[in-house]
Protein backbone atom coordinates (compact mmCIF):
# COMPACT_ATOMS: atom_id res chain seq x y z
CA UNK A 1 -38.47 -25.17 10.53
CA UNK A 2 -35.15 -24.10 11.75
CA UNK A 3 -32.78 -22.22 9.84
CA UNK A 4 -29.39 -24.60 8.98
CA UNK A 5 -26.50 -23.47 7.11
CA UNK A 6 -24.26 -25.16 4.59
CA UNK A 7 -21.07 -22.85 5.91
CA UNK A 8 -18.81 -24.10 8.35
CA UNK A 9 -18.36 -20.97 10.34
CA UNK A 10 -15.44 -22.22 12.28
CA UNK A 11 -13.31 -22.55 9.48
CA UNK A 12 -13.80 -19.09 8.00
CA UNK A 13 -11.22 -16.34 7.66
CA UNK A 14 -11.67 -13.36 10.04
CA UNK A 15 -13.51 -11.08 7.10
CA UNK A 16 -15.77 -13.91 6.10
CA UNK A 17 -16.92 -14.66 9.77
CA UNK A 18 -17.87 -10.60 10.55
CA UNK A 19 -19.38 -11.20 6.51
CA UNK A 20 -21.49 -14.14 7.90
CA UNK A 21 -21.86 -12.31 11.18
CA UNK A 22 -23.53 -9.34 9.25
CA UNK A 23 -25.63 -11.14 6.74
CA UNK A 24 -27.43 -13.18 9.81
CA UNK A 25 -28.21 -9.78 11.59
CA UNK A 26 -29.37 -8.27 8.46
CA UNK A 27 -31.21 -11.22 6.91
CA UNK A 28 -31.98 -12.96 9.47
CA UNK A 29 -30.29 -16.26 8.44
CA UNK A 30 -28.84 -18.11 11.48
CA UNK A 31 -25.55 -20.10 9.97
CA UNK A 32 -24.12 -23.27 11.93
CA UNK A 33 -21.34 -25.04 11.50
CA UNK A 34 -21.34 -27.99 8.67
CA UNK A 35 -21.33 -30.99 10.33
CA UNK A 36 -24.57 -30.54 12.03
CA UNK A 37 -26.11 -30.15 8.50
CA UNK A 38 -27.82 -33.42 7.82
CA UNK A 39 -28.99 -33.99 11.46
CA UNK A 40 -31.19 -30.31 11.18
CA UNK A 41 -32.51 -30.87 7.92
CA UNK A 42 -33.58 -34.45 9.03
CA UNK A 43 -35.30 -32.88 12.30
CA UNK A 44 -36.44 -29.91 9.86
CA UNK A 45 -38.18 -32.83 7.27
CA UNK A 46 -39.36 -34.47 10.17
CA UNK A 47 -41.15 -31.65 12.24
CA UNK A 48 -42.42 -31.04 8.56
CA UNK A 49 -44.04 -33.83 8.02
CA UNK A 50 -45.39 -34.38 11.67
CA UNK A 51 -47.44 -31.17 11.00
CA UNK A 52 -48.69 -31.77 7.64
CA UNK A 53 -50.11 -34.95 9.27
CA UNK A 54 -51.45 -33.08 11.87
CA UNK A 55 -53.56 -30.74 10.26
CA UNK A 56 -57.18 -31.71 8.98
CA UNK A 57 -56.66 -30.07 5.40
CA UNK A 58 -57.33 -30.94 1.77
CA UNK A 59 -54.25 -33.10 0.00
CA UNK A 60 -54.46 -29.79 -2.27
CA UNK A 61 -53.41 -27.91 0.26
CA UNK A 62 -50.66 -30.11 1.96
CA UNK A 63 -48.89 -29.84 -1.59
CA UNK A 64 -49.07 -26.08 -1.98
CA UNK A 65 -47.41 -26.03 1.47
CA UNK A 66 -45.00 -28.57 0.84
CA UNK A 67 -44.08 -26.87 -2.10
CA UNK A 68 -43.70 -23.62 -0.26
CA UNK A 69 -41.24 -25.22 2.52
CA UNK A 70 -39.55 -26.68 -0.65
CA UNK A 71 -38.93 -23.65 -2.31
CA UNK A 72 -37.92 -21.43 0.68
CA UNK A 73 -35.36 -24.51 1.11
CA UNK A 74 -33.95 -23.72 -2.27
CA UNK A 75 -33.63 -19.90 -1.96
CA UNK A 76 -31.86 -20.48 1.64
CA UNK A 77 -29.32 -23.15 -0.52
CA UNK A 78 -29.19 -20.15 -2.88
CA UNK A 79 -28.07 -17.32 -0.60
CA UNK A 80 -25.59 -19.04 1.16
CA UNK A 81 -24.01 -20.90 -1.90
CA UNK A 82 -23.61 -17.35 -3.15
CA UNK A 83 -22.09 -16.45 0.78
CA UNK A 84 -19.64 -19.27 0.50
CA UNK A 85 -18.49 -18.87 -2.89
CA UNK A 86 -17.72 -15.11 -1.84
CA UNK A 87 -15.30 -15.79 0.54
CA UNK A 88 -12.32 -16.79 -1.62
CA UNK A 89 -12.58 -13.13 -3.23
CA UNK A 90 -12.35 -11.75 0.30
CA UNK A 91 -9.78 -9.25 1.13
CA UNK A 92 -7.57 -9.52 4.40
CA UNK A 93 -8.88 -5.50 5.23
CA UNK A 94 -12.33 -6.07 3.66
CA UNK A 95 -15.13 -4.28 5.88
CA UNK A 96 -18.07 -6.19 5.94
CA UNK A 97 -19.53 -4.38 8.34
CA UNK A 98 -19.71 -1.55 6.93
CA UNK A 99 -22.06 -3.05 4.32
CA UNK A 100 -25.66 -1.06 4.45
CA UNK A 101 -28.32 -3.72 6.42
CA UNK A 102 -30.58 -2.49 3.39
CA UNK A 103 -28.00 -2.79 0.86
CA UNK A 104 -27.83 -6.57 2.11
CA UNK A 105 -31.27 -7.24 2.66
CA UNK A 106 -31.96 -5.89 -1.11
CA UNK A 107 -29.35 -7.88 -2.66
CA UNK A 108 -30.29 -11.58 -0.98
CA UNK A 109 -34.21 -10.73 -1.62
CA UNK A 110 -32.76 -10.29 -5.59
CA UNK A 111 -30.42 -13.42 -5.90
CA UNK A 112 -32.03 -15.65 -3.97
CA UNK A 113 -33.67 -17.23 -6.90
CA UNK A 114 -30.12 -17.66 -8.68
CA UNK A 115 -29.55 -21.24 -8.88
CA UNK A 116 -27.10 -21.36 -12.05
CA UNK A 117 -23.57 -22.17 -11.05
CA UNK A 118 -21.70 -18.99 -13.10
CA UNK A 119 -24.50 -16.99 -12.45
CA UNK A 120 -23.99 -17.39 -8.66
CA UNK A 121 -20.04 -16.99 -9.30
CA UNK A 122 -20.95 -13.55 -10.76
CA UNK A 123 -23.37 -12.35 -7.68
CA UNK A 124 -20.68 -13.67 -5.16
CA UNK A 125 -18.01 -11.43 -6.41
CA UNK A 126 -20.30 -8.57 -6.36
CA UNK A 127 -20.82 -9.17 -2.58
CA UNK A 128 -17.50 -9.84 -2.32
CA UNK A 129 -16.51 -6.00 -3.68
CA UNK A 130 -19.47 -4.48 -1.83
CA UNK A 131 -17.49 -6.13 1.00
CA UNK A 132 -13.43 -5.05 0.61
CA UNK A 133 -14.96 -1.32 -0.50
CA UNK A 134 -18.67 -0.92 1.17
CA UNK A 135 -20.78 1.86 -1.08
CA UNK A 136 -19.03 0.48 -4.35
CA UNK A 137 -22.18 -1.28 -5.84
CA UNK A 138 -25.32 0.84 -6.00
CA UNK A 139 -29.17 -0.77 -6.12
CA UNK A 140 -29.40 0.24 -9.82
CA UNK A 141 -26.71 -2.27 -10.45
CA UNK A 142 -28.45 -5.17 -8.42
CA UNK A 143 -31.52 -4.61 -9.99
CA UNK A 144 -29.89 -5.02 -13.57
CA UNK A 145 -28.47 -8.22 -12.30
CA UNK A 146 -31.69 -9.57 -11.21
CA UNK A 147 -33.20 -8.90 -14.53
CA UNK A 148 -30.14 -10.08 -16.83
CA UNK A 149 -30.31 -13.82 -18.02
CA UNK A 150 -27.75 -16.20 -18.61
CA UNK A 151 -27.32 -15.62 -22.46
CA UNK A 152 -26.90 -11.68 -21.98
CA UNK A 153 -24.49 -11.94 -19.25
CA UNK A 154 -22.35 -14.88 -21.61
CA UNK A 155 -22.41 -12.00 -24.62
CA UNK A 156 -21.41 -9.31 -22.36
CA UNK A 157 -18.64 -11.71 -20.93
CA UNK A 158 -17.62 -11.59 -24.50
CA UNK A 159 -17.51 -8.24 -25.27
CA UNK A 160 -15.89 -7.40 -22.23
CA UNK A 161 -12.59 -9.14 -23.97
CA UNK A 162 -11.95 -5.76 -26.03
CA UNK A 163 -11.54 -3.89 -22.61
CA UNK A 164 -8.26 -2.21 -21.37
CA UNK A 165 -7.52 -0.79 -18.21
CA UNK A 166 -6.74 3.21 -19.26
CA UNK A 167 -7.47 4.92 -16.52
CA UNK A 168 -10.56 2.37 -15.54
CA UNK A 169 -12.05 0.01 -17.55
CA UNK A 170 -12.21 1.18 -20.87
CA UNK A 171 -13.38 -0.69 -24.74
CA UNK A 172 -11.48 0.05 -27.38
CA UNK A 173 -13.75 -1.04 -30.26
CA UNK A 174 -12.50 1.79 -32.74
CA UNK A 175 -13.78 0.25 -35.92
CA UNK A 176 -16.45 -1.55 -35.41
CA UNK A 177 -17.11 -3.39 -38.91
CA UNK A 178 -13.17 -5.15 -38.44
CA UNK A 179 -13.40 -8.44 -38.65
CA UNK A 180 -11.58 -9.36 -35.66
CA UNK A 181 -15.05 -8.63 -33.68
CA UNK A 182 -16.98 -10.55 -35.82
CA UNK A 183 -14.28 -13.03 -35.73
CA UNK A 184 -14.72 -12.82 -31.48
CA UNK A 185 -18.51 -13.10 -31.51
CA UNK A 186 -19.25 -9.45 -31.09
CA UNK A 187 -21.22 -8.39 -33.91
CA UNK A 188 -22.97 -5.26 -34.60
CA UNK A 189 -26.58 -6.29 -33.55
CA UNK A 190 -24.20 -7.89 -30.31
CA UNK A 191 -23.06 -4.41 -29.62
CA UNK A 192 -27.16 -2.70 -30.69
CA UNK A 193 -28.21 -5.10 -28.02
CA UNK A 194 -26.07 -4.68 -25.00
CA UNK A 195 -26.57 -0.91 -25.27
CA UNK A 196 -30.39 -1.46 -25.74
CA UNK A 197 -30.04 -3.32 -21.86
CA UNK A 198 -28.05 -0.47 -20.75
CA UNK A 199 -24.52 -2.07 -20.19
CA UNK A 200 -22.51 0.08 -22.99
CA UNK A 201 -23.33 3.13 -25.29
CA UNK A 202 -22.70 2.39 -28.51
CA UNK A 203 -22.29 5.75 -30.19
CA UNK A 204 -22.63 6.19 -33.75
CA UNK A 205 -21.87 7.59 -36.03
CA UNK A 206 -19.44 10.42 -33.80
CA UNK A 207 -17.59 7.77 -31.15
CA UNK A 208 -16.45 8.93 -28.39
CA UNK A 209 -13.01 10.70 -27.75
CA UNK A 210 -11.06 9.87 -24.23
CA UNK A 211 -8.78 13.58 -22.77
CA UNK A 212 -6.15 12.41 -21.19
CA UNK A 213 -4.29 15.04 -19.17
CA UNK A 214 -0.47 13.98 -18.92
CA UNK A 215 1.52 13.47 -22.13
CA UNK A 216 2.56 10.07 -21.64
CA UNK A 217 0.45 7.11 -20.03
CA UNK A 218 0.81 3.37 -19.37
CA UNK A 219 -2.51 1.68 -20.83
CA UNK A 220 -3.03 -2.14 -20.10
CA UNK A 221 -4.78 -4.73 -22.17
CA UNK A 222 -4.89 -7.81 -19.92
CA UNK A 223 -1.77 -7.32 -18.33
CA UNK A 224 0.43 -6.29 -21.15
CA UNK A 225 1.34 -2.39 -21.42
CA UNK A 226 1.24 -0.17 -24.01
CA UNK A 227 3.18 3.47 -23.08
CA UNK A 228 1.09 6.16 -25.26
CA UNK A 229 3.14 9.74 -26.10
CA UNK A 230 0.70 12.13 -26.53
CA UNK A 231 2.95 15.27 -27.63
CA UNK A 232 1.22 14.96 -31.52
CA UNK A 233 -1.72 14.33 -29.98
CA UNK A 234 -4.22 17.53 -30.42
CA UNK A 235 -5.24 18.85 -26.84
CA UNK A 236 -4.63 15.13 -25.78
CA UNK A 237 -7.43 13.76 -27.25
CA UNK A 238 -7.46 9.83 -27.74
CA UNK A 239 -9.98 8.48 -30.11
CA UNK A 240 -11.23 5.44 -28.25
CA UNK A 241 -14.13 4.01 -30.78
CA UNK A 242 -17.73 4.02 -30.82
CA UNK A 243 -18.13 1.81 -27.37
CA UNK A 244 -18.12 3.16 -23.45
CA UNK A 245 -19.31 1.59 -20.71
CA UNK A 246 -22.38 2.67 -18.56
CA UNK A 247 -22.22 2.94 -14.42
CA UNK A 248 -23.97 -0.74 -14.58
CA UNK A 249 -21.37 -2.47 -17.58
CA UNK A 250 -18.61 -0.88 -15.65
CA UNK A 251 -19.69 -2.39 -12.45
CA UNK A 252 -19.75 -5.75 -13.78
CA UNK A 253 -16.96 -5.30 -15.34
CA UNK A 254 -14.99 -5.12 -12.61
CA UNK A 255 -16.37 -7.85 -10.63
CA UNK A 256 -16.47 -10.75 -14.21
CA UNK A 257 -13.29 -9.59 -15.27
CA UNK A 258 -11.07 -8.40 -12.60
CA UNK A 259 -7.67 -9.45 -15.28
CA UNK A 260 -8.64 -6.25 -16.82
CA UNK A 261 -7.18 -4.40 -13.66
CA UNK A 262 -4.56 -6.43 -12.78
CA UNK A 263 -0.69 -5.70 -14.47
CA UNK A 264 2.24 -7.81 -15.32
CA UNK A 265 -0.17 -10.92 -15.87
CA UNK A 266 -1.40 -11.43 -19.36
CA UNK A 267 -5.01 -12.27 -18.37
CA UNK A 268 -6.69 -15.98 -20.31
CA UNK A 269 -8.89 -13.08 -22.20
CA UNK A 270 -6.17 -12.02 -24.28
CA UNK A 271 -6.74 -11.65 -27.92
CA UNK A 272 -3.14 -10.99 -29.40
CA UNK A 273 -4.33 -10.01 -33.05
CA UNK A 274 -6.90 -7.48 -31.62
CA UNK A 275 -3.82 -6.02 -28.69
CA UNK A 276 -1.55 -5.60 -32.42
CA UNK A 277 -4.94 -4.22 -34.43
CA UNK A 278 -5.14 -1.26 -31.26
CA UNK A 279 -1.38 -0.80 -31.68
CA UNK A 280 -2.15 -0.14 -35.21
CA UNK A 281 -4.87 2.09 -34.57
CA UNK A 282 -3.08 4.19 -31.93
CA UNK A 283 -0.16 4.76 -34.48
CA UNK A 284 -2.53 5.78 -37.36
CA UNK A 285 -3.40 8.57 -34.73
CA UNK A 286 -0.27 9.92 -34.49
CA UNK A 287 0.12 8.44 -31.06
CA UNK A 288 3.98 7.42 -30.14
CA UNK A 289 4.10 3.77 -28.86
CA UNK A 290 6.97 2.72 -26.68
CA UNK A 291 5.91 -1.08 -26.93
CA UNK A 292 8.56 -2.73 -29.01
CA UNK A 293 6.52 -4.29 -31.19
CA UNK A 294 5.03 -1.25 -32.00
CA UNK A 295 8.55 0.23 -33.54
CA UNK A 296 9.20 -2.63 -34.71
CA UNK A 297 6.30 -2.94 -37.30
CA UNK A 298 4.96 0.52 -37.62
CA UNK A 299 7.66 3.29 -37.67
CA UNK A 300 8.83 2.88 -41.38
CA UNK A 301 9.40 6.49 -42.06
């Protein structure tokens, strides 16, 4: 059976064709352009069938291989849906080349099973990254997402909503009995669970404690600053909660919620009671917020 593609390679952008180009030499999937689609499969379904007809086995047998030729039909639909919906996350001086042929061979042998829409979404921007910055993903990381079902990757989704960009991705969960969380859907068995899979540690009952080495720094939740003074701040140490994330949550992090990184643009994940609860928590630290709001409804001395 030949090998047919669903991309139109003649369309593509220049860093999705060399993406293409590298997958095929890795993989060894052959892509062609769209329209002749339908016409292969046909000739694929017929040649198929010709030689199931042709050979004198048991009907037992003719199924088990006609569900094999069915199923490797489904992974190929799998990897290249993945492919295609990468493309859109594509940067103009992405290097696909550069991506490891066992980096790529390991990655389509673990998502080729990956048939659920967001799930797909969520493997396509990793290939995407592993594309604009080759080396950024390592195999730990895709062999966490192989293992991770839908439900845990919708709670982490969650979670990742208390996330600010200081200095990389970064929870702030400093209390973590406040209502707000439970109020989000991020309990405390939520939070015993997704450090159980190794996204976060969850670090009880200490926390953990962030160094920060400049006086002043910008911090970011969702696009919207907060400017932190750290002059009353004890060797410039930031009490950041009882959350961090691991090498794998942080990774996935950046490819399901990219808002986190991005400035200026107040991001759809945007909680505004927990941005003012962190505002409050900063100030109760002795931590000098330029934010208006912050003077506004904390400096009453």
């Amino acid at each position: 059976m030949p090998n047919v593609s669903l991309v139109d390679v003649g369309k593509l952008s220049k860093p999705a064709t060399v993406l293409v180009e590298k997958i095929s030499n890795a993989i060894g999937i052959v892509y062609e352009p769209r329209r002749i689609k339908q016409k292969a499969i046909a000739e694929a379904e017929a040649s198929k069938t010709k030689a199931l007809m042709d050979l004198e086995i048991e009907d037992i047998q003719k199924r088990a291989l006609n569900r094999l030729v069915t199923e490797e039909i489904k992974k190929q639909e799998n990897i290249e849906s993945i492919t295609e919906k990468s493309f859109s996350s594509l940067e103009d001086n992405a290097t696909p080349e550069d991506i490891e042929d066992d980096w790529l061979s390991n990655f389509f042998d673990k998502c080729k099973l990956i048939s659920d829409e967001e799930m797909q979404k969520l493997w396509a921007q990793i290939l995407a990254n592993e594309a604009n910055s080759p080396g950024k993903f390592s195999k730990r990381t895709i062999e966490f997402m192989a293992t991770v079902d839908k439900k845990d990757a919708i709670l982490f989704d969650k979670f990742l909503r208390f996330c600010w960009y200081f200095g990389g991705a970064q929870p702030l969960i400093i209390n973590y009995e406040n209502e707000i969380f439970e109020n989000n859907d991020i309990s405390f068995s939520d939070l015993m669970h997704l450090d159980s899979i190794g996204l976060i540690n969850f670090n009880l009952p200490q926390g953990f404690r962030k160094e920060v080495m400049i006086d002043e720094i910008a911090i970011f939740y969702y696009g919207r600053q907060l400017t932190l003074n750290l002059n009353n701040v004890n060797k410039n140490m930031v009490a950041i909660g009882f959350v961090n994330l691991t090498k794998i949550g942080t990774d996935i992090a950046i490819v399901s919620h990219p808002n986190i990184f991005k400035i200026g643009i107040v991001g759809k994940e945007y909680i505004d009671e927990y941005y003012h609860y962190i505002v409050e928590k900063f100030y109760k630290q002795k931590i000098i917020l330029s934010e208006p709001i912050a003077n506004k409804i904390y400096n009453k001395t």
